[in-house]
C-alpha atoms as a PDB file:
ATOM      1  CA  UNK A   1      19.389   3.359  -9.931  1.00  0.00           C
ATOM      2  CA  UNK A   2      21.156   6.314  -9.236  1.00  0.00           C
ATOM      3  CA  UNK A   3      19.925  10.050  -8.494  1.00  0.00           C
ATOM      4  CA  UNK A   4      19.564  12.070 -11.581  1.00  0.00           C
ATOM      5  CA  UNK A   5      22.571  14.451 -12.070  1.00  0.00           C
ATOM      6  CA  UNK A   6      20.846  16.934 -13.967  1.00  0.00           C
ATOM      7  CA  UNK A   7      17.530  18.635 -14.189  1.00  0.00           C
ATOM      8  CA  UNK A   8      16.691  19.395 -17.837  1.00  0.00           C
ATOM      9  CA  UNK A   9      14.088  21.844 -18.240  1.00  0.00           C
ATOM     10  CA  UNK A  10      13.590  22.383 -22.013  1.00  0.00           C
ATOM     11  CA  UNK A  11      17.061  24.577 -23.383  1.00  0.00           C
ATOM     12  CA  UNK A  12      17.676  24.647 -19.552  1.00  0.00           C
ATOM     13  CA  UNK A  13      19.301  22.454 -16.909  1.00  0.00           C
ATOM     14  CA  UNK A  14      20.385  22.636 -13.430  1.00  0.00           C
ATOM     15  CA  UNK A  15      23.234  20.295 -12.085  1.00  0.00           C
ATOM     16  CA  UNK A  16      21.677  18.627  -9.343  1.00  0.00           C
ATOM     17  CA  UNK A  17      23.874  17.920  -5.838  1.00  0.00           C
ATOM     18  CA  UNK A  18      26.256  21.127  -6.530  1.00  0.00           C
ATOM     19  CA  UNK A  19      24.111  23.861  -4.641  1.00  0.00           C
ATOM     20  CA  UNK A  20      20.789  24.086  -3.660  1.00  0.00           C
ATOM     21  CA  UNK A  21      18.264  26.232  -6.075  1.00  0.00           C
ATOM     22  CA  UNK A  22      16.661  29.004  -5.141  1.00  0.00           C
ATOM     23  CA  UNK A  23      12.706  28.986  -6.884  1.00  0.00           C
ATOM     24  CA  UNK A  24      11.838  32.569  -5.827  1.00  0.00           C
ATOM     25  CA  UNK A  25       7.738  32.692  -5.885  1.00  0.00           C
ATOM     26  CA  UNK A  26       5.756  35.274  -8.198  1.00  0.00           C
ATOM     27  CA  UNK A  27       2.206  35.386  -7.416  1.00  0.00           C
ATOM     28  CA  UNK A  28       0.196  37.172 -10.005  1.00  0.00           C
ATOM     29  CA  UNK A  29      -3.147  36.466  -7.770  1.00  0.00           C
ATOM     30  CA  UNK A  30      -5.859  38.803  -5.682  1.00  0.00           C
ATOM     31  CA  UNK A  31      -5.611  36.256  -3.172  1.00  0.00           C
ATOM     32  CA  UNK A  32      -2.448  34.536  -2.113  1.00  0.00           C
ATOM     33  CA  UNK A  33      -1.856  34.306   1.674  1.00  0.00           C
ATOM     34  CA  UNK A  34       1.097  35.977   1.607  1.00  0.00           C
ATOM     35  CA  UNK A  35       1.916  38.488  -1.142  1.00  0.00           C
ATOM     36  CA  UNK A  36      -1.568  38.422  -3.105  1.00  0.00           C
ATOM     37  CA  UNK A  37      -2.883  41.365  -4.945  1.00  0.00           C
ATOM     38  CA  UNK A  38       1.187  42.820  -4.837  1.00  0.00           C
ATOM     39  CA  UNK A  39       2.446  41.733  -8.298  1.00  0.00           C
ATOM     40  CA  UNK A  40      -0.950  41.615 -10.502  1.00  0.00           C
ATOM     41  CA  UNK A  41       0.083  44.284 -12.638  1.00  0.00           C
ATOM     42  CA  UNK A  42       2.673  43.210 -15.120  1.00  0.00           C
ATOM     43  CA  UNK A  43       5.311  45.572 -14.617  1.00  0.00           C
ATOM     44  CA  UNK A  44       5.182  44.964 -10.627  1.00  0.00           C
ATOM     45  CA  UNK A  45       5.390  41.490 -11.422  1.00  0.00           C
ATOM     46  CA  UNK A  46       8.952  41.934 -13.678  1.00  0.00           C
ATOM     47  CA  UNK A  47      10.063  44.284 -11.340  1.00  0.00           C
ATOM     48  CA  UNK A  48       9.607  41.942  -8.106  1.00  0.00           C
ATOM     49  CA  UNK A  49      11.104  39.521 -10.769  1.00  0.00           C
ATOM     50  CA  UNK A  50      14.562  41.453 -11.512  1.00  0.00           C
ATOM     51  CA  UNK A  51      14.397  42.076  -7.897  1.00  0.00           C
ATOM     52  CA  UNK A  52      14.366  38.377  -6.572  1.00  0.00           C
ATOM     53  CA  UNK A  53      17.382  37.440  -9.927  1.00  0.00           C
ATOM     54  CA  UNK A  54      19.745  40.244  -8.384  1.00  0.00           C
ATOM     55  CA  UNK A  55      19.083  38.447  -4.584  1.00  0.00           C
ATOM     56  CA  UNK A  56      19.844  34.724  -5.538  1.00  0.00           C
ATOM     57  CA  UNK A  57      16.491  33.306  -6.967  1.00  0.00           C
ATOM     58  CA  UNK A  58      17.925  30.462 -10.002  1.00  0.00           C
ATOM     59  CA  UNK A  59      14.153  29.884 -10.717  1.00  0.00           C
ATOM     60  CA  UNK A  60      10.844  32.358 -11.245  1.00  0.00           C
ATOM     61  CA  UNK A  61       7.958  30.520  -9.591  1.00  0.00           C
ATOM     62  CA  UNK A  62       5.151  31.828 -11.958  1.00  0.00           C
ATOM     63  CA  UNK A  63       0.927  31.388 -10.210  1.00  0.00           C
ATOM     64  CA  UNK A  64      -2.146  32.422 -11.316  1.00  0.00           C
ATOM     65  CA  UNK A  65      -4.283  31.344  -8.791  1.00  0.00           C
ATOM     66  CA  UNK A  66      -4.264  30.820  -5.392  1.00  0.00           C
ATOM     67  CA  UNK A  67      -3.801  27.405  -3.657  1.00  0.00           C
ATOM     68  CA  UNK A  68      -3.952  28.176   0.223  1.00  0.00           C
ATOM     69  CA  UNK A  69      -6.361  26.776   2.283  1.00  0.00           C
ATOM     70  CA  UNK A  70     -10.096  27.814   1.520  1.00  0.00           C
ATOM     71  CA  UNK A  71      -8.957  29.505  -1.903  1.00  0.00           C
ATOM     72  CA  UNK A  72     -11.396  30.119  -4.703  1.00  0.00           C
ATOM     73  CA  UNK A  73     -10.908  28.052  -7.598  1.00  0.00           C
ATOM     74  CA  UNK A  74      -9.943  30.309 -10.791  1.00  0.00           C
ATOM     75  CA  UNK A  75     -11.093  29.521 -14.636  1.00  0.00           C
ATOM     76  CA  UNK A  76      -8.435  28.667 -16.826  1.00  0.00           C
ATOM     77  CA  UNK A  77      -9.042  31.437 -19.642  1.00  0.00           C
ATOM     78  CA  UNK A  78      -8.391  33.540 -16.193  1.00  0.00           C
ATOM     79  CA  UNK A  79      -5.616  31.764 -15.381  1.00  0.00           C
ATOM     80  CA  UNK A  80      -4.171  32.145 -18.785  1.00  0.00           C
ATOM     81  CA  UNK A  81      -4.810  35.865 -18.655  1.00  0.00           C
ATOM     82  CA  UNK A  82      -2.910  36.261 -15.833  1.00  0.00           C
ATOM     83  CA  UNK A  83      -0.002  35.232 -16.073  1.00  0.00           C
ATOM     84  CA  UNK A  84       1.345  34.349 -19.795  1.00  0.00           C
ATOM     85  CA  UNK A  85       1.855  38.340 -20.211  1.00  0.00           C
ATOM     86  CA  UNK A  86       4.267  37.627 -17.596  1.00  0.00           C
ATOM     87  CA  UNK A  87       5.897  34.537 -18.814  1.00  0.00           C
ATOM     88  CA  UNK A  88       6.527  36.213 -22.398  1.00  0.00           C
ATOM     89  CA  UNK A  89       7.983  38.951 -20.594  1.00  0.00           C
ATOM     90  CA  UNK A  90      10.309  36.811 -18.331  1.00  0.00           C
ATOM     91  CA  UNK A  91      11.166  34.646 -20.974  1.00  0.00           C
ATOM     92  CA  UNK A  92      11.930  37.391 -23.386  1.00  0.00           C
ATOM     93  CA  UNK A  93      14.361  39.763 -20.167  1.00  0.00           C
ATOM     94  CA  UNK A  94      15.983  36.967 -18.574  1.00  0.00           C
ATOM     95  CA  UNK A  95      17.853  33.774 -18.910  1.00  0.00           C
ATOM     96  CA  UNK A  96      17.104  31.626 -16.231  1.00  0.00           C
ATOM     97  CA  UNK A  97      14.258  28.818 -15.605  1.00  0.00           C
ATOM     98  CA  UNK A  98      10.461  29.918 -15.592  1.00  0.00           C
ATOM     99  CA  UNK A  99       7.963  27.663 -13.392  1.00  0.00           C
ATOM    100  CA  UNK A 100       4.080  27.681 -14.013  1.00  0.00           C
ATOM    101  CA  UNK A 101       2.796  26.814 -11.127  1.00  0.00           C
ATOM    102  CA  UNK A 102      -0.707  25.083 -12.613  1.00  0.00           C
ATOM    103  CA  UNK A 103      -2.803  21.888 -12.305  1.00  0.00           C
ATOM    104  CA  UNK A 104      -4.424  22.273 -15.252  1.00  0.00           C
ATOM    105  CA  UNK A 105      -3.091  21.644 -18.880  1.00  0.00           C
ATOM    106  CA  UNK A 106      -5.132  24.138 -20.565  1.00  0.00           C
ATOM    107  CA  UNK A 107      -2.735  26.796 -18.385  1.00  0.00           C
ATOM    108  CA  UNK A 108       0.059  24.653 -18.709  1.00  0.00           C
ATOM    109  CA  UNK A 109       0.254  24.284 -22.459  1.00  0.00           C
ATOM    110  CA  UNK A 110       0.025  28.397 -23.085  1.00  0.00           C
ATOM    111  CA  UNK A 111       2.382  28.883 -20.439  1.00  0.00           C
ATOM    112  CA  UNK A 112       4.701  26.733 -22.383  1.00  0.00           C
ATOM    113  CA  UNK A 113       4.067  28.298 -25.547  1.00  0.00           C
ATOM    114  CA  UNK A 114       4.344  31.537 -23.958  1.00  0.00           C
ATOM    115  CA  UNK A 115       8.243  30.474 -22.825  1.00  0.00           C
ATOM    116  CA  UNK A 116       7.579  28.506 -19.539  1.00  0.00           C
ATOM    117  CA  UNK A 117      10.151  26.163 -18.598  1.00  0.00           C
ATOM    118  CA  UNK A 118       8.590  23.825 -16.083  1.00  0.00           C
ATOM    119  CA  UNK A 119       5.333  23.003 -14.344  1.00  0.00           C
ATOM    120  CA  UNK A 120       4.964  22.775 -11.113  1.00  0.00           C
ATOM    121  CA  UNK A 121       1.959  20.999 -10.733  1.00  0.00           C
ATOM    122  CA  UNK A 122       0.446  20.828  -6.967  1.00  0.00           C
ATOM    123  CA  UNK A 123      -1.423  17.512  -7.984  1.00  0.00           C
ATOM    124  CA  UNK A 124       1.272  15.261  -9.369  1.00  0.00           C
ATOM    125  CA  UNK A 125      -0.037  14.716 -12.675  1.00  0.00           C
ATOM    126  CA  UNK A 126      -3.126  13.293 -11.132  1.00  0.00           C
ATOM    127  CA  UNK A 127      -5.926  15.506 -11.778  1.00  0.00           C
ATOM    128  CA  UNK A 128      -5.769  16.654 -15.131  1.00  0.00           C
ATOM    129  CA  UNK A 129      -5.261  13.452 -17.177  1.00  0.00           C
ATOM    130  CA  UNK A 130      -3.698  15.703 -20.127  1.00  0.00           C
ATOM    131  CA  UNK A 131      -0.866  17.772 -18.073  1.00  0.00           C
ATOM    132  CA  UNK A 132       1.448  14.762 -18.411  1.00  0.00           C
ATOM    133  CA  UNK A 133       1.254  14.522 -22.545  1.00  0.00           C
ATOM    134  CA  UNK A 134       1.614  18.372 -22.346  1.00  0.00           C
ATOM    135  CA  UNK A 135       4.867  18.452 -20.186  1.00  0.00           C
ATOM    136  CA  UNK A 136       6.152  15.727 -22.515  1.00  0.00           C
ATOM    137  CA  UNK A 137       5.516  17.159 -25.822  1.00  0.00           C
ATOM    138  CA  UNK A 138       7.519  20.998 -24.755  1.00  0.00           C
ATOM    139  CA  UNK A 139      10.332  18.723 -23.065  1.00  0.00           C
ATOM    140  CA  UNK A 140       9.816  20.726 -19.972  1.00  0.00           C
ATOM    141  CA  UNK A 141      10.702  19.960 -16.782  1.00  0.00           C
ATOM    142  CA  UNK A 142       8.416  18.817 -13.808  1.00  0.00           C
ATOM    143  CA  UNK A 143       7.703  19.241 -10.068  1.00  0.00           C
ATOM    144  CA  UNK A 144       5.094  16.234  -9.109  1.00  0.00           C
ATOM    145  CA  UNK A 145       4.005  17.367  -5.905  1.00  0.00           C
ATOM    146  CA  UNK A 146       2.358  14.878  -3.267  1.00  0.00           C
ATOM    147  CA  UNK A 147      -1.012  16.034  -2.197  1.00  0.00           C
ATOM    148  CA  UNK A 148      -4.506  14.604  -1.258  1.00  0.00           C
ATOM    149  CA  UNK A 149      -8.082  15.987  -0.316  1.00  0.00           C
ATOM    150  CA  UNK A 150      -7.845  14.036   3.457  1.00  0.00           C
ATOM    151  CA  UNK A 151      -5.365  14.119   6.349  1.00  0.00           C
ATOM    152  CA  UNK A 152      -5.746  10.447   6.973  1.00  0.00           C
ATOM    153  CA  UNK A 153      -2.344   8.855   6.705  1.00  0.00           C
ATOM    154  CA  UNK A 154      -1.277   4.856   7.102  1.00  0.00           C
ATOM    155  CA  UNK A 155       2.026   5.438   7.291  1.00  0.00           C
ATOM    156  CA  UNK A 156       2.536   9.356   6.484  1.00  0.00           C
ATOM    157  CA  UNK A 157       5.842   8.951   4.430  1.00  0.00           C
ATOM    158  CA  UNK A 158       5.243   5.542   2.835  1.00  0.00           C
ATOM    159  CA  UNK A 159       1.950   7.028   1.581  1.00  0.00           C
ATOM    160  CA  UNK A 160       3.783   9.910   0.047  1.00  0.00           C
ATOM    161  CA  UNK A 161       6.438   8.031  -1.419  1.00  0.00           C
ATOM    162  CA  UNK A 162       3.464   5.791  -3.082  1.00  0.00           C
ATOM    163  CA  UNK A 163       1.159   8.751  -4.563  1.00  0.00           C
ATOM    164  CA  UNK A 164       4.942   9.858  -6.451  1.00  0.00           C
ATOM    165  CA  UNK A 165       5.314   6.661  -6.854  1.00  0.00           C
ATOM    166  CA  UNK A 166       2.279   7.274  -9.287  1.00  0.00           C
ATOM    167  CA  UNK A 167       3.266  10.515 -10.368  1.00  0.00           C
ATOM    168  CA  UNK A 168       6.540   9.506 -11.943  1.00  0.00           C
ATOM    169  CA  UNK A 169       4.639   6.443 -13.874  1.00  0.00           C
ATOM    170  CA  UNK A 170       2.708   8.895 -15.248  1.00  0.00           C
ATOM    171  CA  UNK A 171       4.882  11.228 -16.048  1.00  0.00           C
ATOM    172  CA  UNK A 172       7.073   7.873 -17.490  1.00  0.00           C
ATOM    173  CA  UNK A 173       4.155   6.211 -19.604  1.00  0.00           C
ATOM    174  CA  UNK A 174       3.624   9.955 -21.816  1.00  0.00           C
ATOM    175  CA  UNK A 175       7.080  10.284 -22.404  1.00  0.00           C
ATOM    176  CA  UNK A 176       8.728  12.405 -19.753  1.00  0.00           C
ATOM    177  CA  UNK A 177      12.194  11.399 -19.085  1.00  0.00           C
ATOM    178  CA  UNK A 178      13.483  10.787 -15.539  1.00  0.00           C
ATOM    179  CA  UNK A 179      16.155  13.754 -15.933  1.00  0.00           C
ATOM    180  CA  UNK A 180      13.060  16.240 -16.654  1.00  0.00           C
ATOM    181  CA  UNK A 181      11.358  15.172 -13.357  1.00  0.00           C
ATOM    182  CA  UNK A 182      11.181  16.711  -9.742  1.00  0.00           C
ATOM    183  CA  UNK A 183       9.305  15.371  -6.639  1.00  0.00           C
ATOM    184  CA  UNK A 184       8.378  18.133  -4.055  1.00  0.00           C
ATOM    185  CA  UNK A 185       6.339  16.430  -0.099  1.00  0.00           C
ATOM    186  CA  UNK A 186       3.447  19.181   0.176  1.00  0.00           C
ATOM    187  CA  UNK A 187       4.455  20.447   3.183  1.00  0.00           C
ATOM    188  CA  UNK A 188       1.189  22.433   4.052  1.00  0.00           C
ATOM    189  CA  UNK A 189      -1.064  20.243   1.507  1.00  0.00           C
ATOM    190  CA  UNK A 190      -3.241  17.803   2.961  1.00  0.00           C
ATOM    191  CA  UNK A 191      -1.459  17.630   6.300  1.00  0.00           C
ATOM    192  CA  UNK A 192      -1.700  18.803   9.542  1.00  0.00           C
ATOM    193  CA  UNK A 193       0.793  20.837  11.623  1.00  0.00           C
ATOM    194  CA  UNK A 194       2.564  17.510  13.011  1.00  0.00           C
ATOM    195  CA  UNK A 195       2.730  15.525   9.654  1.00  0.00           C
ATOM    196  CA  UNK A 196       4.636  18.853   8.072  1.00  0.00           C
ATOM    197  CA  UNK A 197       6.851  18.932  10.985  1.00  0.00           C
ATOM    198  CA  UNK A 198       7.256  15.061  10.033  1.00  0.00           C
ATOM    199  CA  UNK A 199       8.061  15.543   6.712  1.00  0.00           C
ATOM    200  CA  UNK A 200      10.710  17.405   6.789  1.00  0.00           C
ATOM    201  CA  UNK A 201      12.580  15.609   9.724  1.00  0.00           C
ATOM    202  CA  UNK A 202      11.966  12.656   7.761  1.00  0.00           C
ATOM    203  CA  UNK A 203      12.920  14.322   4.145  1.00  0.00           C
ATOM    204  CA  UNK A 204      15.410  11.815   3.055  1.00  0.00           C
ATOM    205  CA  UNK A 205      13.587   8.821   3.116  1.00  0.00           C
ATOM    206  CA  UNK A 206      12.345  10.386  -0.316  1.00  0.00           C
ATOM    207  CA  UNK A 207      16.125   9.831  -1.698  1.00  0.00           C
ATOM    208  CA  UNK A 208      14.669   6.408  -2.495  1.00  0.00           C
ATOM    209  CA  UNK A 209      13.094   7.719  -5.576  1.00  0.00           C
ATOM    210  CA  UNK A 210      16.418   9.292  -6.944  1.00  0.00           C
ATOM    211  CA  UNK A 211      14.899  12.208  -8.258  1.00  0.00           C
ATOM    212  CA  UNK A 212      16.052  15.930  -7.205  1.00  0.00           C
ATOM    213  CA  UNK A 213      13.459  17.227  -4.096  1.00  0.00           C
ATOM    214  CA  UNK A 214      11.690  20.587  -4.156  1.00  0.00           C
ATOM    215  CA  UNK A 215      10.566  21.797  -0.398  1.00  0.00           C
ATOM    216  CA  UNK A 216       8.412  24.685  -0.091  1.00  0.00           C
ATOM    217  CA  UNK A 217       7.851  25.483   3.678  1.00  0.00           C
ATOM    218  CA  UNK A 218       8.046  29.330   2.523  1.00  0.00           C
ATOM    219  CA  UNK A 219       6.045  31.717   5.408  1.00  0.00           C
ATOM    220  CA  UNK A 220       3.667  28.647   5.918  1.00  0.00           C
ATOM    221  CA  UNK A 221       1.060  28.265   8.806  1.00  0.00           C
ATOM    222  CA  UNK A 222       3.054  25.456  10.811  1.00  0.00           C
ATOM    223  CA  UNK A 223       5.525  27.878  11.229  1.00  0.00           C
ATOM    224  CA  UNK A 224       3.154  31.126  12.134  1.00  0.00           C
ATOM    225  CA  UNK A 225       1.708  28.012  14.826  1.00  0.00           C
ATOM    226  CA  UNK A 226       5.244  27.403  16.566  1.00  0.00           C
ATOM    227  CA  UNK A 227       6.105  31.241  16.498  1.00  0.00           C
ATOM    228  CA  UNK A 228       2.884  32.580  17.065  1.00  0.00           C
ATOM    229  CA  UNK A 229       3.542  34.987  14.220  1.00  0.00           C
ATOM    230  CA  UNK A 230       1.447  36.792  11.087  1.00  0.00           C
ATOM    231  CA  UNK A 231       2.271  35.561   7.796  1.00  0.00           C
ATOM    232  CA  UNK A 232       4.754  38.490   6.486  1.00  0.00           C
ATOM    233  CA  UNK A 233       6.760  38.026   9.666  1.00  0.00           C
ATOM    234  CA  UNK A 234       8.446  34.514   9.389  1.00  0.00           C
ATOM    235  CA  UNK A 235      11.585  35.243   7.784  1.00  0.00           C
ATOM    236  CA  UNK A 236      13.766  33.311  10.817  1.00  0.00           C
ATOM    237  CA  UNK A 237      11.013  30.008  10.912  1.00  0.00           C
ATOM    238  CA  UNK A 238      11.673  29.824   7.283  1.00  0.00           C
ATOM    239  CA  UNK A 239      14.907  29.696   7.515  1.00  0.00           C
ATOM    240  CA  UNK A 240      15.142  27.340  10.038  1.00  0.00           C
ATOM    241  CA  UNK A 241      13.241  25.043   7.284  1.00  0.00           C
ATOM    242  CA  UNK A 242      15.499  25.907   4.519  1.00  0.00           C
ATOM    243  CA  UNK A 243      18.798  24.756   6.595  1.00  0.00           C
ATOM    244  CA  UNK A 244      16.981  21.473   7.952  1.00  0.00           C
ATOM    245  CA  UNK A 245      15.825  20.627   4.588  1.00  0.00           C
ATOM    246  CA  UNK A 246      19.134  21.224   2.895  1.00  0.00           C
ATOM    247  CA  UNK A 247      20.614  18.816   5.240  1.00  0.00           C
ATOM    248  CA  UNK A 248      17.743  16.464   4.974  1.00  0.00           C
ATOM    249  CA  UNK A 249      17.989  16.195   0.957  1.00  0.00           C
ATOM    250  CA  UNK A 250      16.442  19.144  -0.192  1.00  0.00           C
ATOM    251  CA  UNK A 251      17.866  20.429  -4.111  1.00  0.00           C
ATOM    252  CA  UNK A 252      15.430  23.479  -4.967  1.00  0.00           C
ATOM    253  CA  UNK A 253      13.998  25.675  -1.898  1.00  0.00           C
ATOM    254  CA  UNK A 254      10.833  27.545  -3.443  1.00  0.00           C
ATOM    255  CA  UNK A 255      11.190  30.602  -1.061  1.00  0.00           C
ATOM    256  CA  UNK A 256       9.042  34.482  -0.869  1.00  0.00           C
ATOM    257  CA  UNK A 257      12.454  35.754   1.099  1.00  0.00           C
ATOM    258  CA  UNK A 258      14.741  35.369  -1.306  1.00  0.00           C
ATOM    259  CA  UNK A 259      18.221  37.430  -0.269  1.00  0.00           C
ATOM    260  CA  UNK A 260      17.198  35.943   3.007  1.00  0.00           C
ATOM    261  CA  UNK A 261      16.929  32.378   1.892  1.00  0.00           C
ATOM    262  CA  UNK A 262      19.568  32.165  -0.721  1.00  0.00           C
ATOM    263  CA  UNK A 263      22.190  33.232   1.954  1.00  0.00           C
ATOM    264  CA  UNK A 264      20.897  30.559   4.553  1.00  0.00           C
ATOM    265  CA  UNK A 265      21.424  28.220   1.072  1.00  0.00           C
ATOM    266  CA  UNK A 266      24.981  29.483   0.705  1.00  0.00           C
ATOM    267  CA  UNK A 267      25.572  28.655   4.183  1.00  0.00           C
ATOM    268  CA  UNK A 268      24.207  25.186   4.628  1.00  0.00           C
ATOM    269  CA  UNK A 269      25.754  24.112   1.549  1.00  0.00           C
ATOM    270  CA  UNK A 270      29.151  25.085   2.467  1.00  0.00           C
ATOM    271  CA  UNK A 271      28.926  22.915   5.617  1.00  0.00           C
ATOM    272  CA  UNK A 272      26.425  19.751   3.733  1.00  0.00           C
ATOM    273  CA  UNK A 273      27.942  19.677   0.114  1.00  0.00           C
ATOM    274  CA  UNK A 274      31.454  20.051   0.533  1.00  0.00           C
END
C-alpha cells in the first residue's frame, strides 16, 4: 500500500508530499492556554482569520472548547454556539479548508452543516461512537489523533501506531475512505515531556500507516520546559519542531505563529522535498 496522494476534504483537497500545510489555529474559547478569551467575538475571530490566510495558513483550525491540561469540559449546545457563527462566516469569505476541532458528533455534524470541511477529532473516533458515521455521511475529511487518559506506555510508538491502528478501522467500517483520512501523534496528550520529545524524533515510523501526518507541537509545555519560557514566548522552540517534523514526515503543521511557521515550512521543504 502506498501513501495517499491526496487529502480530500469534501469539495476540497490538498496534494499530499508537495509542501507542507499550514493549519493556522482559531480558538473561539475563554480558556485556551495560549490565545483564549482573544477571538470569542465573531468578528475578532474572522479578522485573526484573514489575518493568518494573508501569512500562509492553507487550513482554519476552528475550537470551541478548550483541551489543555485541567480544562473544563464544555456542553455541546455551547460548543455549537460558539463556533458555527464562525464556520458560516469562514465558509461563506474564504476558499480554503475549515477544521472543527471536536470530539463530539453533536458539534461535529452542525459544524458540517454550517460549512466545515474536516474534523479534527482529539480522540480518534473513539469516544463518541457516532463521529465516524457523521464524518462519512458530509464526505469530510479527518484528523484521528492518538490520545489516552494514562502515560503508561509498552512500547510508546508501537502503542500509538496500534490506537490509529483502531482509528482508521473505524473510520473504514462507516464508510470513510482512506484519501479523506489524517493521523496526527498527540504530542502533549497523554504523554510526558520525554515521550513528546520521542515522538517526534521518532515521527516516521508512523509512515507505516500511509496516511498524510498532522503534528501540532504549537507553543506547547515541553517546549516552555527546555526553554524555560511563558507560553506566548516560544516562537523559536516551535520552530525548531516544525523543521524536525518536516524532515521526520510531517504533511500539515497546526501552528498559533503562522507567518513565523509557514516561512520555517517554506524553508525545510526546499531542502526535504526537492
Amino acid at each position: 500500500m502506498n501513501k495517499t496522494e491526496v487529502f480530500i476534504c469534501r469539495d476540497k483537497s490538498l496534494a499530499i508530499g508537495k509542501k507542507t500545510y499550514i493549519m493556522g489555529i482559531l480558538n473561539i474559547t475563554p480558556d485556551s492556554f495560549s490565545d483564549g478569551g482573544k477571538y470569542y467575538d465573531v468578528d475578532d475571530a474572522i479578522n485573526r482569520a484573514r489575518e493568518m490566510i494573508v501569512n500562509g495558513a492553507d487550513i482554519i483550525d476552528v475550537g470551541g472548547e478548550s483541551t489543555r491540561p485541567g480544562f473544563q469540559p464544555v456542553e455541546p449546545i455551547e460548543e455549537i454556539r460558539r463556533v458555527v457563527p464562525i464556520i458560516e462566516r469562514l465558509s461563506r469569505e474564504f476558499d480554503i479548508p475549515i477544521s472543527i476541532d471536536t470530539s463530539k458528533a453533536m458539534v461535529a455534524k452542525e459544524a458540517l452543516r454550517a460549512g466545515a470541511h474536516i474534523v479534527n477529532d482529539i480522540w480518534g473516533l473513539q469516544v463518541d461512537e457516532n463521529m465516524a458515521s457523521v464524518v462519512s455521511e458530509y464526505g469530510a475529511g479527518i484528523v484521528m489523533m492518538h490520545n489516552r487518559q494514562n502515560k503508561e506506555y509498552t512500547n510508546l510508538m508501537a502503542d500509538i501506531i496500534d490506537f490509529l491502528q483502531r482509528s482508521i478501522k473505524i473510520a473504514q467500517k462507516a464508510g470513510i475512505k482512506r484519501d479523506s483520512m489524517a493521523i496526527d501523534p498527540g504530542i502533549g496528550f497523554g504523554k510526558t515531556f520525554e515521550h513528546n520529545l520521542q515522538v517526534i524524533k521518532d515521527l516516521e515510523q508512523l509512515g507505516a500507516l500511509q496516511l498524510p501526518i498532522l503534528l501540532g507541537t504549537s507553543r506547547k509545555g515541553f517546549i516552555g520546559n527546555i526553554l524555560d519560557l511563558p507560553v506566548d514566548d516560544r516562537v523559536e522552540g516551535t520552530g525548531a519542531t516544525v523543521a524536525i517534523g518536516i524532515a521526520y514526515g510531517a504533511d500539515i503543521v497546526r501552528v498559533h505563529d503562522v507567518k513565523e511557521m509557514a516561512r520555517t515550512a517554506r524553508m525545510a521543504d526546499a531542502i526535504i522535498r526537492r
